[in-house]
Protein backbone atom coordinates (compact mmCIF):
# COMPACT_ATOMS: atom_id res chain seq x y z
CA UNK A 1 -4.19 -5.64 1.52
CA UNK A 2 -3.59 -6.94 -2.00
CA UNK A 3 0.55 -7.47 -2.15
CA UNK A 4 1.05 -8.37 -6.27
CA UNK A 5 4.19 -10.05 -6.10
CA UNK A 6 4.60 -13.45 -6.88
CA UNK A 7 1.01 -14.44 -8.09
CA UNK A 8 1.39 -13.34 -11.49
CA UNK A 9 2.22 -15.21 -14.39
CA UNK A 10 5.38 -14.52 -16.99
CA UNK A 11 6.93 -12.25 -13.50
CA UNK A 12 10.01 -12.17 -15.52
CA UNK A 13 8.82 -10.33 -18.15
CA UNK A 14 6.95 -8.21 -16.37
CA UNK A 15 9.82 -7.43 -13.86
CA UNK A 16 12.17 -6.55 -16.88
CA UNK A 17 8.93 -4.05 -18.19
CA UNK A 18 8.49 -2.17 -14.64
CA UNK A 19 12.68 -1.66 -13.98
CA UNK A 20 12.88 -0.60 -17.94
CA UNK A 21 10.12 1.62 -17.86
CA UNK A 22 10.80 3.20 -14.21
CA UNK A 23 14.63 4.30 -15.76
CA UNK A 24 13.12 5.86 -18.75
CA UNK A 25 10.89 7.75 -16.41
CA UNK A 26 13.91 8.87 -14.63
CA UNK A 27 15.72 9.39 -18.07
CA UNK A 28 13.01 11.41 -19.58
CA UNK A 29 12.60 13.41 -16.17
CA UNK A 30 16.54 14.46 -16.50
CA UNK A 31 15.87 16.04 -20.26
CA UNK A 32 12.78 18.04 -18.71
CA UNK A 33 14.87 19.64 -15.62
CA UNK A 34 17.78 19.89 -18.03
CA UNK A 35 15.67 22.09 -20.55
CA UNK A 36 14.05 23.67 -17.56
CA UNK A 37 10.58 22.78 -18.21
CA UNK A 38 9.47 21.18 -14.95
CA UNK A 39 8.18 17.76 -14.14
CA UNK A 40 5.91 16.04 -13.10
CA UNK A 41 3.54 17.53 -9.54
CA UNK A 42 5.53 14.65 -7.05
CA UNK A 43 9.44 15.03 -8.43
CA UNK A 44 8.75 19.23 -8.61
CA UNK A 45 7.95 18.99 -4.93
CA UNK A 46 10.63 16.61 -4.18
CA UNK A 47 13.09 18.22 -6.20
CA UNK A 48 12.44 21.44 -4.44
CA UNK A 49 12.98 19.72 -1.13
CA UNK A 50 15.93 18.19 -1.59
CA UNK A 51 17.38 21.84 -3.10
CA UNK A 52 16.58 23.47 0.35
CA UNK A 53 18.03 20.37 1.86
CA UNK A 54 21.46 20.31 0.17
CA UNK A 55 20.62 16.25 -1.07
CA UNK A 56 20.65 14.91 -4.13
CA UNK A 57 16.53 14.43 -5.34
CA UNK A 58 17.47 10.26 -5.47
CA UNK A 59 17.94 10.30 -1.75
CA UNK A 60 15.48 12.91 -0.96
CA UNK A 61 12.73 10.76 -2.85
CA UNK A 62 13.99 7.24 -1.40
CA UNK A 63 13.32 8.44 2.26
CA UNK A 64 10.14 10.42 1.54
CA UNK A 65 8.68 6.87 -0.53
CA UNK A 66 9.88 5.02 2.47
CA UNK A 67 7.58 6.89 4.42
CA UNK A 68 4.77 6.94 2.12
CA UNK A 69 5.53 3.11 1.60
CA UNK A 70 4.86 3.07 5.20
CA UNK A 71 1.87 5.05 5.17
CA UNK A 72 0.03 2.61 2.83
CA UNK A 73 1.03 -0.21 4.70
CA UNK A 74 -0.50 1.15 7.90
CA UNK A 75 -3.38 2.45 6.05
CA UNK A 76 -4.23 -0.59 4.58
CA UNK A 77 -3.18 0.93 1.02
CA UNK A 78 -3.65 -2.24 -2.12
CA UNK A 79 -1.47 -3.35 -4.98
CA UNK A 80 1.96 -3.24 -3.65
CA UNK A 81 4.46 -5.44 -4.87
CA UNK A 82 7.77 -5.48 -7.22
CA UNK A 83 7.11 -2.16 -9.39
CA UNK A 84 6.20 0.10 -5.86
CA UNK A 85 9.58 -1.16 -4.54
CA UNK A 86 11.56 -0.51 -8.28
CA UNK A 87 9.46 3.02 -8.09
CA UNK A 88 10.64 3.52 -4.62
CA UNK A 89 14.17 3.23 -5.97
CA UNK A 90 15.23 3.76 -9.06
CA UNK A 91 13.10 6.85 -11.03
CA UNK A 92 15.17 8.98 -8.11
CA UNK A 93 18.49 7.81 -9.08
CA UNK A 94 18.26 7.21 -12.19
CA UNK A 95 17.22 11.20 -12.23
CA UNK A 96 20.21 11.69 -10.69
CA UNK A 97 22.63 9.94 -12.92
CA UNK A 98 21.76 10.69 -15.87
CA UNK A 99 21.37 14.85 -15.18
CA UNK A 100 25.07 14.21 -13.99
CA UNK A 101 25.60 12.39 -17.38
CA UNK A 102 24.72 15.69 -19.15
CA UNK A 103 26.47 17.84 -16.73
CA UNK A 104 29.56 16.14 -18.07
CA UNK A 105 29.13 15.50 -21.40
CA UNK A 106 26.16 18.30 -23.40
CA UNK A 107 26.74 21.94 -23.52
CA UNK A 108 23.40 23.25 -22.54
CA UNK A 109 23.67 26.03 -24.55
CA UNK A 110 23.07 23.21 -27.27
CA UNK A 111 19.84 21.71 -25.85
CA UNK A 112 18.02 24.81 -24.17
CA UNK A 113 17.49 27.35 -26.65
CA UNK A 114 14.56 27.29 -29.86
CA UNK A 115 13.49 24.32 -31.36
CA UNK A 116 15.90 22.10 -29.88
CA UNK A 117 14.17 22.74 -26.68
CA UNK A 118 10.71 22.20 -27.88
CA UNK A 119 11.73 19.04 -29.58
CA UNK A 120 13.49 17.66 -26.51
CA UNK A 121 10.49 18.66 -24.73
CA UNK A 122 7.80 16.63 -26.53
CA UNK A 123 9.83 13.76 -27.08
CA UNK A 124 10.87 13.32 -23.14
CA UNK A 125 7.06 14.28 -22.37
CA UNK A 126 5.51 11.72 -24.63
CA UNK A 127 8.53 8.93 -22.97
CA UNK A 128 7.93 10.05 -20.10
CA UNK A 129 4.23 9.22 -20.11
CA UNK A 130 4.72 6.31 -21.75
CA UNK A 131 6.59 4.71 -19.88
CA UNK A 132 4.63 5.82 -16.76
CA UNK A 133 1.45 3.83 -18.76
CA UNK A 134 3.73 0.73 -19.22
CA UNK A 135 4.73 0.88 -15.76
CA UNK A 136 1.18 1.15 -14.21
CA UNK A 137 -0.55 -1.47 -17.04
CA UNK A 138 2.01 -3.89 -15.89
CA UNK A 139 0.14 -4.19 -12.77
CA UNK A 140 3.08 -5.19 -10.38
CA UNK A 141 1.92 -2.74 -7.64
CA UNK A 142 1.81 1.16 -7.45
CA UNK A 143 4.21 4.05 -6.46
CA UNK A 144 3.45 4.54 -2.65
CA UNK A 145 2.81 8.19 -4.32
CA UNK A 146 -0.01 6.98 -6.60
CA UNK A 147 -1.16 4.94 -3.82
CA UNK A 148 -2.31 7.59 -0.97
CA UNK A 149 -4.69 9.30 -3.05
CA UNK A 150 -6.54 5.69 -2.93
CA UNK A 151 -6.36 5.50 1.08
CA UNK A 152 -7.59 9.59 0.52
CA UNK A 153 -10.65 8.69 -1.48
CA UNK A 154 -11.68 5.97 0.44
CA UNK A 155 -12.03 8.33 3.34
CA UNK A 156 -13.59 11.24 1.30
CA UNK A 157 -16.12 8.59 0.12
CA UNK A 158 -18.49 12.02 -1.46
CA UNK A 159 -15.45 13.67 -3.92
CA UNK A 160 -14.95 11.74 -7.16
CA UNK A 161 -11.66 9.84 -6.97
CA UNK A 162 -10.87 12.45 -9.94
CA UNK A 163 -10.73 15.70 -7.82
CA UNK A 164 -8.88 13.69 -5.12
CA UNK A 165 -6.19 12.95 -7.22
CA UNK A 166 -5.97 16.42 -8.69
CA UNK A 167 -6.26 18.24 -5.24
CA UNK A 168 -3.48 15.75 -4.10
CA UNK A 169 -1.55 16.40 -7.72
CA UNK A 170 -1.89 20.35 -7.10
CA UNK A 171 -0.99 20.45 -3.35
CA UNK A 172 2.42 18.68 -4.73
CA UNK A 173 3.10 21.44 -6.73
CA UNK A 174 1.74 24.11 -4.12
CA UNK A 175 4.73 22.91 -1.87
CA UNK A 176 7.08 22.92 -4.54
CA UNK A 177 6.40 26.37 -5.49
CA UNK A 178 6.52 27.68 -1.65
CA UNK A 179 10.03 25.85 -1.96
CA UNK A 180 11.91 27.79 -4.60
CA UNK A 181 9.89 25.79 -7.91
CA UNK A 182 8.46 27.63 -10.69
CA UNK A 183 5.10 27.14 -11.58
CA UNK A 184 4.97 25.45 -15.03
CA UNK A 185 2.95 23.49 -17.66
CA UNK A 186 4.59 20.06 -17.94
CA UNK A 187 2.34 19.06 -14.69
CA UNK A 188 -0.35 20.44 -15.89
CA UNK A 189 0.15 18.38 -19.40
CA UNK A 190 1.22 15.31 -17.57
CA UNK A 191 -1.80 15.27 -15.54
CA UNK A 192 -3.96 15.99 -18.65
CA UNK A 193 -1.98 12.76 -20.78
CA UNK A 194 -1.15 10.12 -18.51
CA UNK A 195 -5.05 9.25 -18.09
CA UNK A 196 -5.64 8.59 -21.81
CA UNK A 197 -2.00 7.30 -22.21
CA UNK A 198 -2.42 4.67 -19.67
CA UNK A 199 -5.79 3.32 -21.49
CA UNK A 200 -4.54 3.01 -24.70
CA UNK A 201 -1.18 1.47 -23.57
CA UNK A 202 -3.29 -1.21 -21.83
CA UNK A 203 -5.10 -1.54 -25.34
CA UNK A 204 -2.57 -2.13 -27.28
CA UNK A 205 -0.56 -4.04 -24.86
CA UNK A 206 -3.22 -6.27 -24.27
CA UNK A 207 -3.59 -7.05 -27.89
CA UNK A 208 0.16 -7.27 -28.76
CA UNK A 209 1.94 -7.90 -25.76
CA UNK A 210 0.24 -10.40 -23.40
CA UNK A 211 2.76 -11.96 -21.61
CA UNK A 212 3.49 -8.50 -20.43
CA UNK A 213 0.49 -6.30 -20.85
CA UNK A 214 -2.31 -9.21 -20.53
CA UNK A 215 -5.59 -8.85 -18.62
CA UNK A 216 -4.70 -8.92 -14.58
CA UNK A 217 -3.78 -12.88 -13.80
């Protein structure tokens, strides 16, 4: 098992990138459920379990990642390290806060109705995936949710790793939906940009931001 903790050089940095970009993710996840637009395949599932539950979704998605966490461990699952633990932990709950930041504070009347709502809706989409990119490129270890569909392909050694991950993407949602979720596009977009996003982040990065975004050490 590859564990990418400590090996890597400028860990500081790179520490401060992964908790940075895991809150946006959870920031830019609370304007999509607050415009009602959906989310991304895992958080619509979780977020429909932890309605039917009565929990808030940052719980809900600590103990399921504890139990994927342990899954990969078992299984033999690579690259875990400081950004599958800051995953694990904070996109949930920082989900949490900050919808209960706009609960108190925006009128969604304001935010959920014409343009407003398609501008919030690119602009938390394109963070969103962004920082998802700058989290991954980082290369401080995986979510334990991006991780299974590894462990999966490496059993289903005859299906493209690409039709693994979208079977495993779509079955997400297919729960989510059974659970009270609407079927919508963001997951369908987020699947469709995070791929391309996630190259040219590691472009750039690479070129402008080494210490951070470097080749793997």
């Amino acid at each position: 098992m590859k564990i990418n903790i400590f090996h890597k050089k400028h860990l500081a940095a790179r520490t401060l990138a992964v908790i940075i970009s895991v809150i946006l993710m959870g920031f830019s996840l609370s304007w999509l459920f607050w415009i009602d637009m959906g989310a991304d395949p895992y958080t619509v599932m979780n977020r429909a379990i932890a309605t039917r539950l009565g929990m808030s979704i940052g719980n809900w998605q600590l103990i399921l990642n504890t139990v994927l966490f342990l899954l990969v461990l078992l299984f033999g699952g690579d690259n875990i390290g400081i950004g599958t633990l800051a995953n694990m932990t904070l996109v949930g709950y920082s989900l949490d806060f900050f919808t209960y930041l706009w609960n108190r504070t925006i009128p969604k009347e304001q935010t959920t109705q014409g343009s407003a709502r398609l501008l919030i809706l690119a602009l938390a989409l394109l963070l969103f995936v962004l920082s998802a990119a700058v989290y991954m490129d980082v290369h401080l270890g995986a979510s334990p949710y991006d991780a299974v569909p590894f462990i999966l392909s490496k059993h289903l050694s005859k299906l493209p790793f690409r039709l693994v991950r979208m079977a495993y993407d779509f079955t997400c949602v297919g729960i989510g939906c059974l659970l009270g979720a609407r079927l919508q596009a963001v997951p369908v977009l987020m699947a469709l940009l995070l791929g391309p996003a996630v190259a040219a982040v590691a472009r750039y990065g690479a070129k402008y931001f080494p210490a951070v975004l470097g080749e793997d050490d």
